[in-house]
Protein backbone atom coordinates (compact mmCIF):
# COMPACT_ATOMS: atom_id res chain seq x y z
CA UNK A 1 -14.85 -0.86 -20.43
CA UNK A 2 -12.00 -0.30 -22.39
CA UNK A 3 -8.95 0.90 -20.62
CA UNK A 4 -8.56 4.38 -22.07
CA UNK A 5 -12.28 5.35 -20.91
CA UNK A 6 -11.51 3.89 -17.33
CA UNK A 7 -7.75 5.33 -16.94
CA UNK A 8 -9.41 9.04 -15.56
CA UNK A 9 -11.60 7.31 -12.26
CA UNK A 10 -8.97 4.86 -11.87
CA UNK A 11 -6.24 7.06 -12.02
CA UNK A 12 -7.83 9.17 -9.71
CA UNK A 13 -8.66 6.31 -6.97
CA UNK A 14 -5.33 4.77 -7.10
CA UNK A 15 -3.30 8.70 -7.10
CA UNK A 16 -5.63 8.64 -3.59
CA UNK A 17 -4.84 5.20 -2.03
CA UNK A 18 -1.28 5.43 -3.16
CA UNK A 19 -0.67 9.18 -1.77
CA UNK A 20 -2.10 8.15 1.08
CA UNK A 21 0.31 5.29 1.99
CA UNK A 22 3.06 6.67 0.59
CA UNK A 23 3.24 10.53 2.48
CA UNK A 24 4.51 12.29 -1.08
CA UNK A 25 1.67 13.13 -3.75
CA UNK A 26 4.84 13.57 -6.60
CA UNK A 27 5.85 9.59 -5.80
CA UNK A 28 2.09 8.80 -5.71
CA UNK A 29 1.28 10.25 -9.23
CA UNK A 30 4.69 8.84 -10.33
CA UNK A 31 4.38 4.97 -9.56
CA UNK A 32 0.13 4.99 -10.39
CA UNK A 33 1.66 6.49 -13.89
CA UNK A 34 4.03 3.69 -14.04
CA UNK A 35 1.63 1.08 -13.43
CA UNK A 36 -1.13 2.85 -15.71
CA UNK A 37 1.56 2.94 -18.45
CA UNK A 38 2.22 -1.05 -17.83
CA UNK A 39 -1.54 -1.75 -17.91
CA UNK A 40 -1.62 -0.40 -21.35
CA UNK A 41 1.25 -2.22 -22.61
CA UNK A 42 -0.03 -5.44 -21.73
CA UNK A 43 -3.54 -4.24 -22.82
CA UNK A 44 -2.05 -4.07 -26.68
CA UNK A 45 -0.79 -7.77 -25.97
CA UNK A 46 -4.01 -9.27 -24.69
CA UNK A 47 -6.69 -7.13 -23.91
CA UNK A 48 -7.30 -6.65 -19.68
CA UNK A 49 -11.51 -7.97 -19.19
CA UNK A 50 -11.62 -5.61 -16.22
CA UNK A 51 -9.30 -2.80 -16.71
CA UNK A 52 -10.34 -0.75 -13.25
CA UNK A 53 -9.39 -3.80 -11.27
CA UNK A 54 -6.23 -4.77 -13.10
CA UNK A 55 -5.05 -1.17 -12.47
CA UNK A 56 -6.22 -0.50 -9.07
CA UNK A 57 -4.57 -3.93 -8.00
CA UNK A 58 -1.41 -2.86 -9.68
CA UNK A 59 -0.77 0.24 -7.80
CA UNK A 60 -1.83 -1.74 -4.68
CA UNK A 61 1.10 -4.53 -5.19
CA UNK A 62 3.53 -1.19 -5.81
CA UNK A 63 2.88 0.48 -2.88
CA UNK A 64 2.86 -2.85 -1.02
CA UNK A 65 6.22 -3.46 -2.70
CA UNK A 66 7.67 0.33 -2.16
CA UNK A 67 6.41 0.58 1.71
CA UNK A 68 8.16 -3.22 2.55
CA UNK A 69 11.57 -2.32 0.85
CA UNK A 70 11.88 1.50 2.41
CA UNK A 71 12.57 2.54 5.88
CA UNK A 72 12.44 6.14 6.41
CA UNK A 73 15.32 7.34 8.77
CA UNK A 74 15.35 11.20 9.28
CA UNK A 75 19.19 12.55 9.95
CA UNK A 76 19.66 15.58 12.28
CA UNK A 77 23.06 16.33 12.99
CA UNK A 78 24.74 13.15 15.05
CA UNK A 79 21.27 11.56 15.70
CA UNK A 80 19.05 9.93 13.89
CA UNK A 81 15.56 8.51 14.10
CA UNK A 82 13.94 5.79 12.39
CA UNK A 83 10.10 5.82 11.31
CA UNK A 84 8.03 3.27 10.19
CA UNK A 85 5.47 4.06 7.57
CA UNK A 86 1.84 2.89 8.35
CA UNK A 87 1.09 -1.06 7.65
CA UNK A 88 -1.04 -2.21 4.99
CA UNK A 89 -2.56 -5.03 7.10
CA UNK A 90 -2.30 -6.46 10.62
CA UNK A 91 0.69 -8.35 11.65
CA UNK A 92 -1.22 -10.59 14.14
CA UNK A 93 -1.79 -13.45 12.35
CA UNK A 94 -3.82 -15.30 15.47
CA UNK A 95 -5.35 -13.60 18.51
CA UNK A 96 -6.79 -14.89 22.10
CA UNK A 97 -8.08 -13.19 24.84
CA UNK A 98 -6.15 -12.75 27.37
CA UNK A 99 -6.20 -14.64 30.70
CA UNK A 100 -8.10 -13.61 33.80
CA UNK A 101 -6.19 -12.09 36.47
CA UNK A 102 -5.09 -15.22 39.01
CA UNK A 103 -7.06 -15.25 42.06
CA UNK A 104 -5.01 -14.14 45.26
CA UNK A 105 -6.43 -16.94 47.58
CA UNK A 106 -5.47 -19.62 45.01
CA UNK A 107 -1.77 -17.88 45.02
CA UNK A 108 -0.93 -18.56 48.70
């Protein structure tokens, strides 16, 4: 599919995903233009074989990219608080059960 036919759906799915990681629908619709716009630039240079993917991956890596260098701090009057927006993926890269409570004639 050419990428003019599949900019609508896509633009619609990636508007979605982005807004929802990124809290502001005008940012959202600003960065999936962005990337839509840089899809079709390197579509006149080679075309993309899967133009849905290419842009849906796109505004992925952006929002990855946007979340990673921004830290949201809210300012009201001398304090301040510090929010973290939601993560992407988990940061536990390994995971093990934890132990059994000891046994309380073994701890004498």
């Amino acid at each position: 599919m050419p990428l003019p036919e599949a900019a609508p759906g896509t633009w619609r799915a990636g508007l979605a995903y982005a807004d929802r990681y990124l809290g502001d629908r005008a940012l959202a619709a600003e960065n999936v233009e962005d990337v839509v716009n840089s899809a079709a630039k390197a579509h006149r240079n080679k075309p993309i074989r899967n133009p849905e993917s290419y842009v849906l991956v796109g505004i992925v890596r952006r929002v990855k990219k946007l979340l990673a260098r921004e830290q949201r701090i809210e300012y009201r009057g001398s304090n301040f608080k510090a929010t973290a927006r939601p993560s992407l993926m988990s940061s536990a890269l390994y995971t093990t059960p934890m132990p059994p409570p000891p046994n309380t004639s073994s701890t004498r």
